[in-house]
Protein backbone atom coordinates (compact mmCIF):
# COMPACT_ATOMS: atom_id res chain seq x y z
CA UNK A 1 33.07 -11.28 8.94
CA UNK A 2 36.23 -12.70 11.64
CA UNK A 3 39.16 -13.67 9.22
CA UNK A 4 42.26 -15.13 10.89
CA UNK A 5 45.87 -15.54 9.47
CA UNK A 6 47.90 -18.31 10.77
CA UNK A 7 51.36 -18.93 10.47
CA UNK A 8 53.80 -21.03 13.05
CA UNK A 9 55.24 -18.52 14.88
CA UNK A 10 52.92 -15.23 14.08
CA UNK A 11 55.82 -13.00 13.86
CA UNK A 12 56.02 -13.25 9.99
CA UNK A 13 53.67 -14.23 7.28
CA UNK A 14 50.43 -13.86 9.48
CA UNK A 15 50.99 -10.78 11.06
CA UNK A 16 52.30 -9.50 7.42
CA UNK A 17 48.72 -10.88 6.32
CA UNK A 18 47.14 -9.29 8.73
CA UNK A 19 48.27 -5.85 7.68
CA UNK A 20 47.93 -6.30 4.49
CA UNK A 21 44.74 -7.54 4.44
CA UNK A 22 43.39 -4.74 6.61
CA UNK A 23 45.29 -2.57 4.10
CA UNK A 24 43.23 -3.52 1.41
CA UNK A 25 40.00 -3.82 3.26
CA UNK A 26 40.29 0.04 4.37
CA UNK A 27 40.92 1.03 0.88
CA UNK A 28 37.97 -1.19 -0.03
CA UNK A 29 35.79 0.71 2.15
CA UNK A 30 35.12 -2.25 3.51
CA UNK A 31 36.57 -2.46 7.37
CA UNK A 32 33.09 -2.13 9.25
CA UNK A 33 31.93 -5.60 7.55
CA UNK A 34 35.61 -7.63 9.33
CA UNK A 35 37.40 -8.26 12.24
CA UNK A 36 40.70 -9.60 11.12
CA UNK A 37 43.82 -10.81 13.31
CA UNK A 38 46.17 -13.34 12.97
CA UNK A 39 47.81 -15.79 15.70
CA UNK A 40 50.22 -18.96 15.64
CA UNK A 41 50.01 -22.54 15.67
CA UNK A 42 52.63 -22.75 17.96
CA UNK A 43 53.62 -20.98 21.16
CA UNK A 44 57.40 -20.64 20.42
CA UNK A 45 57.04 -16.60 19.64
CA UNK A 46 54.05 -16.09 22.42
CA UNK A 47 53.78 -12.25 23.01
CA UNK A 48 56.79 -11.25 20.63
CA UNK A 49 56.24 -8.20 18.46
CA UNK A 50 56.59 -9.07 14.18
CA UNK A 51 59.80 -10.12 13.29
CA UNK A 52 61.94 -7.49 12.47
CA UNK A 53 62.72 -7.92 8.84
CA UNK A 54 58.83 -8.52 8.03
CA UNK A 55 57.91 -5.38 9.65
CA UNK A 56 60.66 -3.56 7.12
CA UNK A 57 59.30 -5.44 4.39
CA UNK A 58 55.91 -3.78 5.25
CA UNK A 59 57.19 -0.28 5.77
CA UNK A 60 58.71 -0.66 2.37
CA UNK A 61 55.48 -1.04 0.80
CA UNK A 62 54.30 2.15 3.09
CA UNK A 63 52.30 -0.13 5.20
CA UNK A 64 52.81 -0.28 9.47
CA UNK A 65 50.78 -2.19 12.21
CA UNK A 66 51.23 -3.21 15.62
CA UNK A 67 51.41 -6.92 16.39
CA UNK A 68 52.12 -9.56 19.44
CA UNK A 69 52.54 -13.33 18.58
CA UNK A 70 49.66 -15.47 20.51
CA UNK A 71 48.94 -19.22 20.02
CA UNK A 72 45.41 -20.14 18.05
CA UNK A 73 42.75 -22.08 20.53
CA UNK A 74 39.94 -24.02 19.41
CA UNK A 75 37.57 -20.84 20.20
CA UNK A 76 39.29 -18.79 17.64
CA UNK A 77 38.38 -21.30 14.98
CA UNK A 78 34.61 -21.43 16.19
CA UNK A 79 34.59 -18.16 16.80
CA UNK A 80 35.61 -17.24 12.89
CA UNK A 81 34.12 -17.23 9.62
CA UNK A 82 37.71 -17.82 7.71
CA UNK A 83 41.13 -19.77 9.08
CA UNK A 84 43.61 -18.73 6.15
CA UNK A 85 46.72 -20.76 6.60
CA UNK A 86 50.33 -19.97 4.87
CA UNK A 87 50.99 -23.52 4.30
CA UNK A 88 49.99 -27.46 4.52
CA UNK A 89 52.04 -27.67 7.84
CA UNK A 90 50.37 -24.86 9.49
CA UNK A 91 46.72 -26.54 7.62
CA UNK A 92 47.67 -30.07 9.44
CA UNK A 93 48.19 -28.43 12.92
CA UNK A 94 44.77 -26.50 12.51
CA UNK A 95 43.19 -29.81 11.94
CA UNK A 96 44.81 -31.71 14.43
CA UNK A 97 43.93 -28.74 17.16
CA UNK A 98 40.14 -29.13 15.35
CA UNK A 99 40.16 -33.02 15.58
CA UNK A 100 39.32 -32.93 11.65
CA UNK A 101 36.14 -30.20 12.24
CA UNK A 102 35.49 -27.34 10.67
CA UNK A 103 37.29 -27.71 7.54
CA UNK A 104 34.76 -26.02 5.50
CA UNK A 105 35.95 -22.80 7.09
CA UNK A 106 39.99 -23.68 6.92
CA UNK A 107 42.11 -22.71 3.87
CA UNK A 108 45.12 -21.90 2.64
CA UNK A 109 45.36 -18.33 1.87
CA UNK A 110 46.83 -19.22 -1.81
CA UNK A 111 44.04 -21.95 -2.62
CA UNK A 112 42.08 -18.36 -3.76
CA UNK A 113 44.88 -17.27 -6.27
CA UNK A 114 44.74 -18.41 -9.69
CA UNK A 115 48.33 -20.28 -8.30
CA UNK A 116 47.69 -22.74 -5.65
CA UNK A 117 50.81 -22.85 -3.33
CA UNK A 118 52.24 -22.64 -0.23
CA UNK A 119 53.72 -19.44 1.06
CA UNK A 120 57.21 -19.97 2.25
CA UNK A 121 58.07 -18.94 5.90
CA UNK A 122 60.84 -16.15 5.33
CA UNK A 123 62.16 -16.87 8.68
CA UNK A 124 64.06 -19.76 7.21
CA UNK A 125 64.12 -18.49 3.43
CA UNK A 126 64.95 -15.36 4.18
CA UNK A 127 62.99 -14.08 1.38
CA UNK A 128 60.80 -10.90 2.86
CA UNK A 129 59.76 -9.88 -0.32
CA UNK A 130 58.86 -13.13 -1.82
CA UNK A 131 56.77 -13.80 1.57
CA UNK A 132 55.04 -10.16 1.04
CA UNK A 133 54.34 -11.20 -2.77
CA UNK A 134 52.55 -14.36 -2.36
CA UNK A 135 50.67 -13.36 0.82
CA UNK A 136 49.35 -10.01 -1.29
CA UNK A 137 48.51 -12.27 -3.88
CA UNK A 138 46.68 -14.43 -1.86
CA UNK A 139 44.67 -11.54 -0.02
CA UNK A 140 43.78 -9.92 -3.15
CA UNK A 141 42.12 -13.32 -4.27
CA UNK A 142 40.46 -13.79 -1.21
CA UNK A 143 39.13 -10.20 -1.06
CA UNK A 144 37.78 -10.47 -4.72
CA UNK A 145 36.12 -14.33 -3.48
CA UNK A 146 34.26 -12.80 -0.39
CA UNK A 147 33.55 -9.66 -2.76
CA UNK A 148 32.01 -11.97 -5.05
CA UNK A 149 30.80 -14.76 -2.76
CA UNK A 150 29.23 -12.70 0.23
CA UNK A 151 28.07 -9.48 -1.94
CA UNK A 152 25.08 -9.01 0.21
CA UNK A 153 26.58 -9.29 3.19
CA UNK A 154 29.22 -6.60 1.94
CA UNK A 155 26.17 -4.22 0.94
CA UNK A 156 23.83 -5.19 4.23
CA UNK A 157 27.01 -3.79 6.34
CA UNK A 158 27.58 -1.16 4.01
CA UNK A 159 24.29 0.32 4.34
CA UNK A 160 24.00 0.39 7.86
């Protein structure tokens, strides 16, 4: 299953995603059955490592990845089974670079939580942890969907 993150810049709250979500997926037992990465709707960070403060944010919570910043294309939304988006800015410019398509496969990350919501870029907030909350939140509810939604899938991969 290809799962991308998106965020603006892809220095922050997609990367962070990213890690987490491969975090969780590992502990899961579940990395065979994914390919997950993240990239940015804009090209403002292109080839930048994570931000700084998100990457201590992440070690706090004992987690570490390695990351550059790269602009989404068209082929990465083809070319994956989920689009998870931090917020309704970053969901308009995925469906303006789409023309409108493929919206059955473009979310935002928090539409799985029980608490529908944007997730706050912490580059302007400032808030690292807040950022780190909501995007776990929102992974664990989309792990627990495709756990739930794509169970044989999940045990096809897990059995081979």
């Amino acid at each position: 299953m290809n799962v991308t993150f998106v965020c603006l810049g892809n220095i922050c709250r997609s990367p962070m995603a990213e890690i987490i979500f491969k975090d969780m997926v590992e502990k899961e037992g579940l990395s065979a059955s994914f390919n997950i990465t993240s990239c940015g709707t804009s090209d403002y960070e292109d080839g930048n490592p994570i931000y700084p403060p998100a990457q201590k944010t992440l070690a706090r919570h004992g987690l570490v990845g390695a990351h550059r910043a790269r602009i989404m294309t068209l082929h990465d939304v083809i070319n994956n089974d989920y689009i998870l988006v931090m917020d309704t800015q970053n969901l308009m410019d995925v469906l303006r670079l789409t023309g409108g398509k493929f919206g059955e496969k473009i979310f935002k990350l928090c539409s799985f939580t029980a608490d529908p919501r944007d997730i706050a870029d912490p580059w302007y907030t400032r808030d690292f942890e807040r950022a780190y909350a909501d995007i776990t939140d929102g992974c664990r509810a989309f792990l627990e969907y495709i756990k739930r939604e794509k169970a044989a899938a999940l045990d096809y991969d897990s059995r081979h």
